[in-house]
N, C-alpha and C. Protein backbone atom coordinates (compact mmCIF):
# COMPACT_ATOMS: atom_id res chain seq x y z
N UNK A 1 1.06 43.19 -30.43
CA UNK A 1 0.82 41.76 -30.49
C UNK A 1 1.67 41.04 -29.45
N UNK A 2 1.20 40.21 -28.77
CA UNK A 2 1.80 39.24 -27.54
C UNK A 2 2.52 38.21 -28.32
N UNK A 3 3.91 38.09 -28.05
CA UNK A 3 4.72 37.39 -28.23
C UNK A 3 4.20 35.49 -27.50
N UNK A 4 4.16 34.48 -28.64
CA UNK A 4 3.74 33.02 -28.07
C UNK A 4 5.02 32.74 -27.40
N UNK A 5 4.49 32.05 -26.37
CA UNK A 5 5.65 31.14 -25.83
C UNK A 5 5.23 29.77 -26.11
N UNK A 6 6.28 28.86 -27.10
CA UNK A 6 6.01 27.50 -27.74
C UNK A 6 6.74 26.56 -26.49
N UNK A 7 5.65 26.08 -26.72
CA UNK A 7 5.76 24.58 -25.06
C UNK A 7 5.30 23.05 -26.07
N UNK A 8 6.77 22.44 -26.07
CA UNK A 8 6.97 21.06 -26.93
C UNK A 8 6.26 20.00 -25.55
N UNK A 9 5.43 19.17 -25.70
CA UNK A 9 5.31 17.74 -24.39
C UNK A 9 6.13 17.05 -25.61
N UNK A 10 6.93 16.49 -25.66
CA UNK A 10 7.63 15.31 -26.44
C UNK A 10 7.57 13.95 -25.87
N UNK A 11 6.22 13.06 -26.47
CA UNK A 11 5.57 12.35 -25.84
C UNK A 11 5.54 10.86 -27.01
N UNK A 12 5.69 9.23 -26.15
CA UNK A 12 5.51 8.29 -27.23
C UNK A 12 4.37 7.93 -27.06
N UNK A 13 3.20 8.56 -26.42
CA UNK A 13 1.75 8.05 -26.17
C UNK A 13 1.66 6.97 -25.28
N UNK A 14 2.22 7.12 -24.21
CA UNK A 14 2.19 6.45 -23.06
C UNK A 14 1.25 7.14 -21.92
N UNK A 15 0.90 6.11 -20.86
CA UNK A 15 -0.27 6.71 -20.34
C UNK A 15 0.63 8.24 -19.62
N UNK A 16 1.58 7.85 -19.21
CA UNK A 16 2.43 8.99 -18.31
C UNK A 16 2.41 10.19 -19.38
N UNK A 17 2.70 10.01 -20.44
CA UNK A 17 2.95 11.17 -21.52
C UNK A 17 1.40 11.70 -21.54
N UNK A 18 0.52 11.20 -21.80
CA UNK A 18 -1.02 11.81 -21.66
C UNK A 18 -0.85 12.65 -20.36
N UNK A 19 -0.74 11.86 -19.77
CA UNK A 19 -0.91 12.47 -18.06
C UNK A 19 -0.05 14.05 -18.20
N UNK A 20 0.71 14.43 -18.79
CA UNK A 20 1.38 14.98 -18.91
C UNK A 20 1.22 16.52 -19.93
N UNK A 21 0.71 15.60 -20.95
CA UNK A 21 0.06 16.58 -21.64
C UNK A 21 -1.21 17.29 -21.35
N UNK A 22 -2.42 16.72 -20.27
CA UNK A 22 -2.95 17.00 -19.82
C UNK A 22 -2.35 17.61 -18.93
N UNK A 23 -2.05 17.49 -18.32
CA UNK A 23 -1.12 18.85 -17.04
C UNK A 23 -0.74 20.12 -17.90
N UNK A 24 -0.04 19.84 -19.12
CA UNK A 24 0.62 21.13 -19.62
C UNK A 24 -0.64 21.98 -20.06
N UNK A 25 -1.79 21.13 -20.93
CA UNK A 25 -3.01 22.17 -21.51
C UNK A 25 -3.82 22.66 -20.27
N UNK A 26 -3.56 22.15 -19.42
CA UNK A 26 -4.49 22.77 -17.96
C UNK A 26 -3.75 24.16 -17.68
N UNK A 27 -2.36 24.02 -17.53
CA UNK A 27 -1.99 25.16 -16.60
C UNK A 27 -1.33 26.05 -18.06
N UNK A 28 -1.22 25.85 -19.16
CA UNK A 28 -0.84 26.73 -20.10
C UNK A 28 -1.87 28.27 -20.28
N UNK A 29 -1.03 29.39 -20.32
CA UNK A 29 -1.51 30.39 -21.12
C UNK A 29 -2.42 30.65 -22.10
N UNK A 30 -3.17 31.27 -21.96
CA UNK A 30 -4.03 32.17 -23.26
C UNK A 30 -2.71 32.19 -24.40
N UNK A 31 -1.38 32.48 -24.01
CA UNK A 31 -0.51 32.83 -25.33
C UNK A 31 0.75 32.08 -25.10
N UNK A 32 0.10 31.12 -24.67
CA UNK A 32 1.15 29.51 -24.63
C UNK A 32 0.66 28.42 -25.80
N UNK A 33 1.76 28.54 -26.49
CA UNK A 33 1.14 27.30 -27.88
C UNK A 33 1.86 26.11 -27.65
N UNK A 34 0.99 25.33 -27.31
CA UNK A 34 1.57 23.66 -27.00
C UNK A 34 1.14 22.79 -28.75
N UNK A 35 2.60 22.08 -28.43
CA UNK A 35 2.60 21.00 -29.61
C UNK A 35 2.70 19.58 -28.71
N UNK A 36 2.51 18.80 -29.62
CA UNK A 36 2.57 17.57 -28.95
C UNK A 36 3.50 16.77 -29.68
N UNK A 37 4.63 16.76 -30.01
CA UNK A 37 5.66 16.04 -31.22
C UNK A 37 5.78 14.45 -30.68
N UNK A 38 5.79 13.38 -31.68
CA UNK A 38 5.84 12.16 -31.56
C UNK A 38 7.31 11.77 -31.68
N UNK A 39 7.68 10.86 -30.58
CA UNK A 39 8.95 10.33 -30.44
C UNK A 39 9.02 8.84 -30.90
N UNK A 40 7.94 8.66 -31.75
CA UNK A 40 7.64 7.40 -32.58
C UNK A 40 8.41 7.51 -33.77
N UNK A 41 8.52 8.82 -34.26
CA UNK A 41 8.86 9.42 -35.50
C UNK A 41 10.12 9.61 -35.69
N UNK A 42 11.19 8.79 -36.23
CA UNK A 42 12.83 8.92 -36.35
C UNK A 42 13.25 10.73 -36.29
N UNK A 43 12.25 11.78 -37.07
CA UNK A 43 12.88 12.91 -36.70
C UNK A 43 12.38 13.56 -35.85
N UNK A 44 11.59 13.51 -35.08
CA UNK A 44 11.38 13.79 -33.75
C UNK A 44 12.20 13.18 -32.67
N UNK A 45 12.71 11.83 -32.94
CA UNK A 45 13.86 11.17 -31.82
C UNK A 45 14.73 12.22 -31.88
N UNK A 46 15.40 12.29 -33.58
CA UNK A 46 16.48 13.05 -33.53
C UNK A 46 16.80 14.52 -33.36
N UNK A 47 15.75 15.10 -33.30
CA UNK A 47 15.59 16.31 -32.73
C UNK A 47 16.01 16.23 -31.12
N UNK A 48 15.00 15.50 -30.48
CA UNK A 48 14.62 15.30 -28.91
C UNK A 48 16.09 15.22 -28.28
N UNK A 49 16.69 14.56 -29.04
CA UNK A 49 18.08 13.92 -28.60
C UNK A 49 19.27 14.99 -28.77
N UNK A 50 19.16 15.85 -29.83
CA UNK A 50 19.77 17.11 -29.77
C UNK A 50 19.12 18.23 -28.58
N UNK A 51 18.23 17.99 -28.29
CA UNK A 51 17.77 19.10 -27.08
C UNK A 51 18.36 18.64 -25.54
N UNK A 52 18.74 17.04 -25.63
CA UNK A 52 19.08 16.67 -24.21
C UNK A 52 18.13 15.89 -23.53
N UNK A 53 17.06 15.32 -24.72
CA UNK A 53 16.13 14.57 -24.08
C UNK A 53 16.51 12.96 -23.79
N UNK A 54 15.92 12.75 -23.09
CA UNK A 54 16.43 11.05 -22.01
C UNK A 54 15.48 10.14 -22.02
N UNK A 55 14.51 11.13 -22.10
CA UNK A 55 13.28 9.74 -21.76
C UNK A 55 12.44 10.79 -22.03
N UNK A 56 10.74 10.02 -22.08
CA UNK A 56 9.39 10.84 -21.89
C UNK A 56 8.96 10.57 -21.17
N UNK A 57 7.42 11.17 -21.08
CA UNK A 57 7.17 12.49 -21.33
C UNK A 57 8.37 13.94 -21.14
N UNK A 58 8.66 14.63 -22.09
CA UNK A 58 9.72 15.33 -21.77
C UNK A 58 9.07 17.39 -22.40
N UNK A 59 9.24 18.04 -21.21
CA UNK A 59 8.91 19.09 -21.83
C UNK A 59 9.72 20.44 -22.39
N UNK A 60 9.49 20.76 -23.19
CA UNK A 60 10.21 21.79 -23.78
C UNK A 60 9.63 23.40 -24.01
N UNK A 61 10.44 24.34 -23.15
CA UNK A 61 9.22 25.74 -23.17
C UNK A 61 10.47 26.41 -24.11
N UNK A 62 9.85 27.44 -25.01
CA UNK A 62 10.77 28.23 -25.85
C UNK A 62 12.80 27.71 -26.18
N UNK A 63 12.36 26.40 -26.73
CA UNK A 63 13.42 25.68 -26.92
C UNK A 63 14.66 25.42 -26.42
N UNK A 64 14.33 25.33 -24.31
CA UNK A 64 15.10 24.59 -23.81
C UNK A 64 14.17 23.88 -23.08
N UNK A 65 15.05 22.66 -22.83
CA UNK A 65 14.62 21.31 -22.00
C UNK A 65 13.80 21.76 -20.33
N UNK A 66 13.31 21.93 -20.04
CA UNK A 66 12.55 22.18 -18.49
C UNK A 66 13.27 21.25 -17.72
N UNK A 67 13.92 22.02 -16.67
CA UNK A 67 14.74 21.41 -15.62
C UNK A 67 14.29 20.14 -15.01
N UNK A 68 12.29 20.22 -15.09
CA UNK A 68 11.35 18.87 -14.35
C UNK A 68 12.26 17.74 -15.30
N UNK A 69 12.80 18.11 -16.64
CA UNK A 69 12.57 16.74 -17.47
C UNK A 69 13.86 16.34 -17.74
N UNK A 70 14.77 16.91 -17.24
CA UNK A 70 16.44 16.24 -17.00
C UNK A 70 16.29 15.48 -15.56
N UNK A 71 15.38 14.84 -14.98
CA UNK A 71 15.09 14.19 -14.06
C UNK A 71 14.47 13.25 -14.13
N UNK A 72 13.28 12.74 -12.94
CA UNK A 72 12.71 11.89 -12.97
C UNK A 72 11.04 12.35 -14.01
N UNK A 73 10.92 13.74 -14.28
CA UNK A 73 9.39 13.84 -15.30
C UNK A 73 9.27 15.63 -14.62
N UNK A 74 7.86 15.82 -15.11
CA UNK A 74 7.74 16.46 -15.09
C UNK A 74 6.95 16.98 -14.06
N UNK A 75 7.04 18.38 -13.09
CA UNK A 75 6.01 18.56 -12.10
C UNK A 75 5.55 19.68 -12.18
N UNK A 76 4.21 20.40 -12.21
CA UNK A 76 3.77 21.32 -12.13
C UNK A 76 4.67 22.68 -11.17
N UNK A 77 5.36 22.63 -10.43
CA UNK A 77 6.13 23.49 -9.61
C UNK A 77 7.04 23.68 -10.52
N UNK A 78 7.62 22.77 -10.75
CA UNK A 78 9.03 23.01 -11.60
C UNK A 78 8.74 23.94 -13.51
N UNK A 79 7.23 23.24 -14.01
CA UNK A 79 7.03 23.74 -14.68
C UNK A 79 6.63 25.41 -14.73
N UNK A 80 5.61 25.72 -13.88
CA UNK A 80 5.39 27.02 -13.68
C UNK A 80 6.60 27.56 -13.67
N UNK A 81 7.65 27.34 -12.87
CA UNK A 81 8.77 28.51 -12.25
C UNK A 81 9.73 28.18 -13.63
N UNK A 82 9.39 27.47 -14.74
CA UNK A 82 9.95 27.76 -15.91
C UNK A 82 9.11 28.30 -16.77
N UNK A 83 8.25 29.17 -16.35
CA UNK A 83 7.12 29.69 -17.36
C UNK A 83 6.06 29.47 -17.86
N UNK A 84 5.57 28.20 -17.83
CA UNK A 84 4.84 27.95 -17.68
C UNK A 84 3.56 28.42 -17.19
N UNK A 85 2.46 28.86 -18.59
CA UNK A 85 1.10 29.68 -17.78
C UNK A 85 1.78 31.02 -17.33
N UNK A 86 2.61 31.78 -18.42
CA UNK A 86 2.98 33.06 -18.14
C UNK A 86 2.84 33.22 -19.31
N UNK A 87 2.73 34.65 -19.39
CA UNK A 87 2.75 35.52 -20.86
C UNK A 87 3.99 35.65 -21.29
N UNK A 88 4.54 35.07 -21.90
CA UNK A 88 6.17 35.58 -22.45
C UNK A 88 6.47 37.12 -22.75
């Protein structure tokens, strides 16, 4: 059995966060499981905020922060070369 690799978009439903989540379900894996967690939701803030999150759209692959999203967002380059659309 193929091990999932879990990919968080931690998103407040902003057009950028769509934009975003659409990027991640495009280039994700056959055995990449994307969630979409709401930062509307007091325990989703407080989660987000224990991971090192700053702002959204913010992505999260096998429960660390993606280097794209300690920055200015997120970019397909930066995501791939964190796994992204790989088989774990």
């Amino acid at each position: 059995m193929t091990a999932k690799r879990k990919i968080e978009v931690f998103s407040a439903g902003c057009p950028a966060c769509v934009e975003t989540i659409e990027l991640v379900n495009r280039v994700a894996c056959p055995s990449c499981e994307v969630s979409v967690p709401d930062m509307n939701r007091a325990d989703v803030a407080q989660r987000a905020k224990g991971l090192g999150i700053r702002s959204v759209p913010a992505v999260v692959i096998d429960g660390k922060l993606a280097d794209c999203c300690t920055g200015r967002g997120p970019q397909e380059s930066t995501l791939r070369a964190a796994g992204l659309g790989q088989s774990a």
